[in-house]
C-alpha atoms as a PDB file:
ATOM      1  CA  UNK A   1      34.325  -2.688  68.708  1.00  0.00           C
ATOM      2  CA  UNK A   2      32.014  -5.357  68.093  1.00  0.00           C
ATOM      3  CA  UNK A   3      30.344  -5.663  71.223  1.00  0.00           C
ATOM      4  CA  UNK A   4      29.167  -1.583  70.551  1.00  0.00           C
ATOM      5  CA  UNK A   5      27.405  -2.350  67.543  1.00  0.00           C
ATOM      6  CA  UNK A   6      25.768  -4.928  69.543  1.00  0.00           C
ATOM      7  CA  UNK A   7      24.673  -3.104  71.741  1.00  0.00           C
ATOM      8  CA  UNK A   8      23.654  -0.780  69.257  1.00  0.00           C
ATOM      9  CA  UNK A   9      21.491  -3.222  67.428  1.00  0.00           C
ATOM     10  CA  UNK A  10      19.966  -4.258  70.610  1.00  0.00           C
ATOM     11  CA  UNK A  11      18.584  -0.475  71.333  1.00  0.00           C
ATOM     12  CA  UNK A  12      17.378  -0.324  67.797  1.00  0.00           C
ATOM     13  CA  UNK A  13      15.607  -3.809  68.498  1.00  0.00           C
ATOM     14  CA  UNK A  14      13.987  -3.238  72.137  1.00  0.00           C
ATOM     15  CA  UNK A  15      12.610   1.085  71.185  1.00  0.00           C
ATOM     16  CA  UNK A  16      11.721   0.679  75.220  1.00  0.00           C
ATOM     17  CA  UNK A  17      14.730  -0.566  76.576  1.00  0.00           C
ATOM     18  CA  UNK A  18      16.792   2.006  78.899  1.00  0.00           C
ATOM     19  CA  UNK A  19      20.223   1.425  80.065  1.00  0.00           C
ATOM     20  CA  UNK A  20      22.451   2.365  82.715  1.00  0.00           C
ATOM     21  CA  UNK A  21      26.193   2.586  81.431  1.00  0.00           C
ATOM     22  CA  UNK A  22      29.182   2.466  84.266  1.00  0.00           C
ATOM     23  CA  UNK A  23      32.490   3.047  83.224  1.00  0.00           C
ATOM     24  CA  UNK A  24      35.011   1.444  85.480  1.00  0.00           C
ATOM     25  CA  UNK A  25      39.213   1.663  85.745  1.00  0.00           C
ATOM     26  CA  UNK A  26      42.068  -0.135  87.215  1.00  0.00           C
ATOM     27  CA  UNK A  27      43.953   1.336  90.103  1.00  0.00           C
ATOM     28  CA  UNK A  28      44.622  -1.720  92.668  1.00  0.00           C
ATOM     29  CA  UNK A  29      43.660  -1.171  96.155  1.00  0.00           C
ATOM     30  CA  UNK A  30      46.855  -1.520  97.670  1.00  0.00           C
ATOM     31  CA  UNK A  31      48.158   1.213  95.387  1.00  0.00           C
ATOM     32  CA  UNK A  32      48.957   4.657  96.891  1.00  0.00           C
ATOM     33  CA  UNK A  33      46.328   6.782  96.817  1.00  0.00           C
ATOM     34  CA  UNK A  34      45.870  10.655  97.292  1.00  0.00           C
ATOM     35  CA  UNK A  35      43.248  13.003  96.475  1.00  0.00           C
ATOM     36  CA  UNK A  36      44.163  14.214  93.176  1.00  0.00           C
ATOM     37  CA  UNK A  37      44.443  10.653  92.447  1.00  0.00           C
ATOM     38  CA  UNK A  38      41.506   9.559  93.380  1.00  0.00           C
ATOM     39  CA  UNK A  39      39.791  12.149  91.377  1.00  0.00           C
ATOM     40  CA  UNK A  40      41.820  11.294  88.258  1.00  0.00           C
ATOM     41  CA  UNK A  41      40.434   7.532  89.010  1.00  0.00           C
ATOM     42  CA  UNK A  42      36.661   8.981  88.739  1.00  0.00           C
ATOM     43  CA  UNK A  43      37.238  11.404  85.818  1.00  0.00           C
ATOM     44  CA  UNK A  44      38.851   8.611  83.365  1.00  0.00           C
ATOM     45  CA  UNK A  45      35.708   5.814  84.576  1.00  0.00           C
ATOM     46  CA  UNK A  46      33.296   8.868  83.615  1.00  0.00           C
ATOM     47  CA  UNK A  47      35.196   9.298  80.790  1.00  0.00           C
ATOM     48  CA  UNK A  48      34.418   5.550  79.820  1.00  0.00           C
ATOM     49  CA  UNK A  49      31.348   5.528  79.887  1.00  0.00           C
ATOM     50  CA  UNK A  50      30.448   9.042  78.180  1.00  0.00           C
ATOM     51  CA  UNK A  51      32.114   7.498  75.678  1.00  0.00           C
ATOM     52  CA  UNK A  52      30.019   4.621  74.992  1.00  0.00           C
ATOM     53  CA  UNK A  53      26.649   6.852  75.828  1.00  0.00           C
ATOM     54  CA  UNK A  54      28.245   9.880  72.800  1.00  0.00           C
ATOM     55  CA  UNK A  55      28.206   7.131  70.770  1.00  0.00           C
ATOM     56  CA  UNK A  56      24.964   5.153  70.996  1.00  0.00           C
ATOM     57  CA  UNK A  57      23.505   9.142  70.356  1.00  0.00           C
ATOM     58  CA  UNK A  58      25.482   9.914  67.500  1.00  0.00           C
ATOM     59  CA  UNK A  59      23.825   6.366  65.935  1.00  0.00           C
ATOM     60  CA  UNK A  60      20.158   7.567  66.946  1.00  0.00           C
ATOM     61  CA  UNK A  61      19.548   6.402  70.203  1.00  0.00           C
ATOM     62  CA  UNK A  62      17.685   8.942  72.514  1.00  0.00           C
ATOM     63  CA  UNK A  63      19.888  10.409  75.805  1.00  0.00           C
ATOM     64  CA  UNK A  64      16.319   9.951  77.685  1.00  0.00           C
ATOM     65  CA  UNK A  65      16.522   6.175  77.012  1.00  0.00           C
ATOM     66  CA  UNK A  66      20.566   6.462  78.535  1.00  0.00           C
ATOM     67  CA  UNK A  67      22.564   7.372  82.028  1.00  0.00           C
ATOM     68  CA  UNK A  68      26.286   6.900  82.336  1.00  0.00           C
ATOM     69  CA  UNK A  69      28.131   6.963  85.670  1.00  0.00           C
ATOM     70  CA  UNK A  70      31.825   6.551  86.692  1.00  0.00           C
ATOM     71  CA  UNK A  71      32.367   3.932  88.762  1.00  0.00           C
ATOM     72  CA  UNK A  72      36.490   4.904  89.883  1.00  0.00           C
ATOM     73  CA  UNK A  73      37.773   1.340  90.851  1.00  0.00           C
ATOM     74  CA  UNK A  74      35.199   0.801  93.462  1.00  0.00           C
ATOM     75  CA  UNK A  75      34.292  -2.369  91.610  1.00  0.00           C
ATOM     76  CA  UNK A  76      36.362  -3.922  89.937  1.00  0.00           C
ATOM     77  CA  UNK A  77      37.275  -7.292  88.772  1.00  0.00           C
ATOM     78  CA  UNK A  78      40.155  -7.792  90.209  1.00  0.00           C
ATOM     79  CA  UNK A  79      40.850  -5.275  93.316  1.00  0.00           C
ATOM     80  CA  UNK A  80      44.709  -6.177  93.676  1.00  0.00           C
ATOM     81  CA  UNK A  81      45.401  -7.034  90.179  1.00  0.00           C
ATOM     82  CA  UNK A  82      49.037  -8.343  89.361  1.00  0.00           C
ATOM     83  CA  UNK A  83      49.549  -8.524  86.047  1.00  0.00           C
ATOM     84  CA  UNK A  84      48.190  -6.489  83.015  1.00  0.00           C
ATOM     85  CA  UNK A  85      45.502  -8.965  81.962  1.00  0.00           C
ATOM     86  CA  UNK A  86      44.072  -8.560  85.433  1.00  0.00           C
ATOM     87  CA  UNK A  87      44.683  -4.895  85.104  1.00  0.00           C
ATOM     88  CA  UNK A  88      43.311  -5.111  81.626  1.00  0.00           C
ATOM     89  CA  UNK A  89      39.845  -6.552  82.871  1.00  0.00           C
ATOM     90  CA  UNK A  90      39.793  -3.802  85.209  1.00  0.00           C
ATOM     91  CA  UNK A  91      39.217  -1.383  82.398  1.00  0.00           C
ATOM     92  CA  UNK A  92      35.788  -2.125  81.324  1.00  0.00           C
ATOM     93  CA  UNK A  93      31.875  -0.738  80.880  1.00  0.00           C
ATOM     94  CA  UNK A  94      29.222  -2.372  81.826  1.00  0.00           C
ATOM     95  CA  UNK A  95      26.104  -2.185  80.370  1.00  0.00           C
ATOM     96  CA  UNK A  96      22.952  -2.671  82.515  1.00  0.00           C
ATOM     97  CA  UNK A  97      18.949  -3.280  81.841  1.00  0.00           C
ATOM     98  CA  UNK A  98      16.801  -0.802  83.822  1.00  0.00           C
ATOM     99  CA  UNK A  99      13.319  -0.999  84.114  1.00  0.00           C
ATOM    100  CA  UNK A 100      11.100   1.130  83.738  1.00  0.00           C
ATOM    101  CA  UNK A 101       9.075   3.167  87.153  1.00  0.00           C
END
């Protein structure tokens, strides 16, 4: 994808810059839910963003600089989606600027 070289670049650019990455998933909250489910929902957002962290590593950038969480579909763009392009915005990472303490 584009938008990971991007953000590749942009680590190579800024050596200080640390990022938080949250992977996020569609499951609408007026779906049926159980716990098996639920876990499945936090998994596959983990899943997401592990993904994106693997590979900013694998092009040189240094895990200490990087977190990744799953987010399940506590946030998510559109919380009863109802259609796939809603659903499809749902499944997303986000990519966020920390500072450093």
């Amino acid at each position: 994808s584009p938008d990971l070289y991007k953000l590749l670049a942009l680590m190579q650019r800024n050596k200080s810059a640390i990022i938080e990455i949250q992977g996020h998933m569609n499951y609408p909250l007026d779906w049926p839910k159980s716990p098996e489910q639920a876990a499945y929902n936090l998994e596959l957002s983990f899943k997401r963003a592990k993904a994106i962290n693997d590979f900013l590593i694998k092009s040189g950038v240094d895990q200490n600089r990087l977190t990744y969480k799953g987010m399940s579909n506590f946030r998510m763009v559109h919380p009863y989606a109802s259609d796939l392009y809603q659903q499809n915005q749902n499944k997303r990472v986000e990519v966020y600027l920390l500072k450093k303490v």
